[in-house]
C-alpha atoms as a PDB file:
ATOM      1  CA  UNK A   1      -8.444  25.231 -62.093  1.00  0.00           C
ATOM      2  CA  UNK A   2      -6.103  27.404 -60.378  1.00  0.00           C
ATOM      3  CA  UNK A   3      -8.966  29.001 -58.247  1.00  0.00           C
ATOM      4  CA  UNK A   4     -10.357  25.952 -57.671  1.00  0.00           C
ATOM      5  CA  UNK A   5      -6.983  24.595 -55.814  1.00  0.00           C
ATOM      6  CA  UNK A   6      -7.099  21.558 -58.485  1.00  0.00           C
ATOM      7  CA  UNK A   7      -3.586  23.336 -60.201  1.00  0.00           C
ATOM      8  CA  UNK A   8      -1.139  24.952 -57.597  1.00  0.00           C
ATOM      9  CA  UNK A   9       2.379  24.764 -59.179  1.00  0.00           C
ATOM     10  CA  UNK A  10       5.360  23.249 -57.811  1.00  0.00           C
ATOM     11  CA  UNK A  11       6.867  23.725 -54.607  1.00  0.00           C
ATOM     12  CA  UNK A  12       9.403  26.459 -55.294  1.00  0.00           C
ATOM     13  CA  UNK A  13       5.832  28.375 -56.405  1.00  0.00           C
ATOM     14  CA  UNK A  14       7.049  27.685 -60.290  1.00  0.00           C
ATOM     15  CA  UNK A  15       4.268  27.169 -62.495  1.00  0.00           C
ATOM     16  CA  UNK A  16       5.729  25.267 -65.632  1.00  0.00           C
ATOM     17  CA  UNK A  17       2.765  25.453 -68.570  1.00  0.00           C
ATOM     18  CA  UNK A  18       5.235  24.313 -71.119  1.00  0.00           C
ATOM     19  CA  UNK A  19       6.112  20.855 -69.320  1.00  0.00           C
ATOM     20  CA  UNK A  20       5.127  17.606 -70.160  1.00  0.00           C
ATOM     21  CA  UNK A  21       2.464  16.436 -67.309  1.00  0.00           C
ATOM     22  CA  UNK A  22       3.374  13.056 -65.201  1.00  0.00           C
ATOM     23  CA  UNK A  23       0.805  10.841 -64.546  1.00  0.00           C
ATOM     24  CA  UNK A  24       1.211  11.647 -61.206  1.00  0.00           C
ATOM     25  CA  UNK A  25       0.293  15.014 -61.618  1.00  0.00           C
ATOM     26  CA  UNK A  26      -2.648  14.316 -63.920  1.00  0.00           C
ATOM     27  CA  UNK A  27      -3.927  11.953 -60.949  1.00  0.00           C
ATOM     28  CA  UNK A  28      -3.595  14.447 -58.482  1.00  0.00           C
ATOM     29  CA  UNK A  29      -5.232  17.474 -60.356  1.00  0.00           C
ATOM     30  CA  UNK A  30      -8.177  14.970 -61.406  1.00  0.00           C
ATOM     31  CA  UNK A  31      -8.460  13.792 -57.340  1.00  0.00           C
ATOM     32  CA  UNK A  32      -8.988  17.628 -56.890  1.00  0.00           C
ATOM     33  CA  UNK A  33     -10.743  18.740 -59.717  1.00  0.00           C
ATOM     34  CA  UNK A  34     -13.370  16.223 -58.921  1.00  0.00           C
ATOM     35  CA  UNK A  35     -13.024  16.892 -54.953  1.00  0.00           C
ATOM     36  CA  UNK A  36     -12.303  13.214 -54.367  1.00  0.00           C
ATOM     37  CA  UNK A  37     -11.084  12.180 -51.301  1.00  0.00           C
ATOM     38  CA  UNK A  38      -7.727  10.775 -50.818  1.00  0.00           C
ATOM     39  CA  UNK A  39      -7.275   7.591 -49.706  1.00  0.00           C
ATOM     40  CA  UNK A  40      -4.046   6.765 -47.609  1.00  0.00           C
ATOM     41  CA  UNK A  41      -4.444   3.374 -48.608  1.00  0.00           C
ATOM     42  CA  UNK A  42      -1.286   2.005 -51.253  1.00  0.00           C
ATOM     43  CA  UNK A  43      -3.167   1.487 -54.329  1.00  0.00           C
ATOM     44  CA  UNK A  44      -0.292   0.405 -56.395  1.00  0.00           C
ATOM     45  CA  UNK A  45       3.064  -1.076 -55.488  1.00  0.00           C
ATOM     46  CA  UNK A  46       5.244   1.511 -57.141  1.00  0.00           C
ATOM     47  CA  UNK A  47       3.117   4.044 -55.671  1.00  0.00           C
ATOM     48  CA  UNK A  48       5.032   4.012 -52.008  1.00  0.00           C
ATOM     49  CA  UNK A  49       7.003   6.976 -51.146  1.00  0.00           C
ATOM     50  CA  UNK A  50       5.624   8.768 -54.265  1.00  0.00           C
ATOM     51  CA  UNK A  51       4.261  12.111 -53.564  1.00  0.00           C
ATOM     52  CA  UNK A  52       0.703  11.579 -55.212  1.00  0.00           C
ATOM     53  CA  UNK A  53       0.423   8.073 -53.421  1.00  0.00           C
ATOM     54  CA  UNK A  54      -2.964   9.567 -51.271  1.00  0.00           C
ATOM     55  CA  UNK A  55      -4.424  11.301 -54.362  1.00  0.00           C
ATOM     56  CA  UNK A  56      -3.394   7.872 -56.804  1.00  0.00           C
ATOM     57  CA  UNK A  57      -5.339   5.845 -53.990  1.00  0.00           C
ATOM     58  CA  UNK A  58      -8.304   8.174 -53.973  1.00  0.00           C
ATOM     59  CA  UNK A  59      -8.665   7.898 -58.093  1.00  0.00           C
ATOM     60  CA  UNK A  60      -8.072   4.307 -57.669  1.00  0.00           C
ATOM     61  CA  UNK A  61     -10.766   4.257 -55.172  1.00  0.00           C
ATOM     62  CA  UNK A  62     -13.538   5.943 -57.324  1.00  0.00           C
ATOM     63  CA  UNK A  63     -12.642   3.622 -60.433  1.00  0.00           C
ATOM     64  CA  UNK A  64     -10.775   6.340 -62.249  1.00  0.00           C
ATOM     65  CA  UNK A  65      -6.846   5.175 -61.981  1.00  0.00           C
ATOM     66  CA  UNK A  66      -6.831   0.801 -63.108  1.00  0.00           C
ATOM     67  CA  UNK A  67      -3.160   1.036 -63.518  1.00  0.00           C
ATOM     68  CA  UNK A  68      -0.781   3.529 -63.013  1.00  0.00           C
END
C-alpha cells in the first residue's frame, strides 16, 4: 500500500500503525487504493474544509461512501 502511494503517513512524515483510523483516512486510502478520481465536488455537508473532502467526493462518486 505504501508503494502503491494509497498509505503515505502524516504530514510531519510520522507513520502511526498503532492509531485508530478516521473515516477520513479510510476514504482517502480506499480513493487511492482503487485509483479513483477525486471529485472536487462537496459530497457531504460536514465534509467542507475537511482535508479528505476531494477523495470523500470521489468515493461518493463511485457509490462507495452513502454517508460519512
Amino acid at each position: 500500500m505504501v508503494q502503491t502511494g494509497a498509505i503515505n503517513g502524516y504530514p510531519d512524515l510520522t507513520f502511526k500503525p498503532n492509531n485508530s483510523i478516521t473515516r477520513a483516512e479510510f476514504v482517502s486510502i480506499l480513493v487511492k487504493a482503487l485509483k479513483l478520481k477525486a471529485s472536487e465536488s462537496r459530497a457531504f455537508d460536514d465534509t467542507t474544509g475537511q482535508w479528505a473532502k476531494d477523495s470523500i467526493g470521489g468515493g461518493r462518486s463511485f457509490g462507495n461512501c452513502r454517508r460519512f
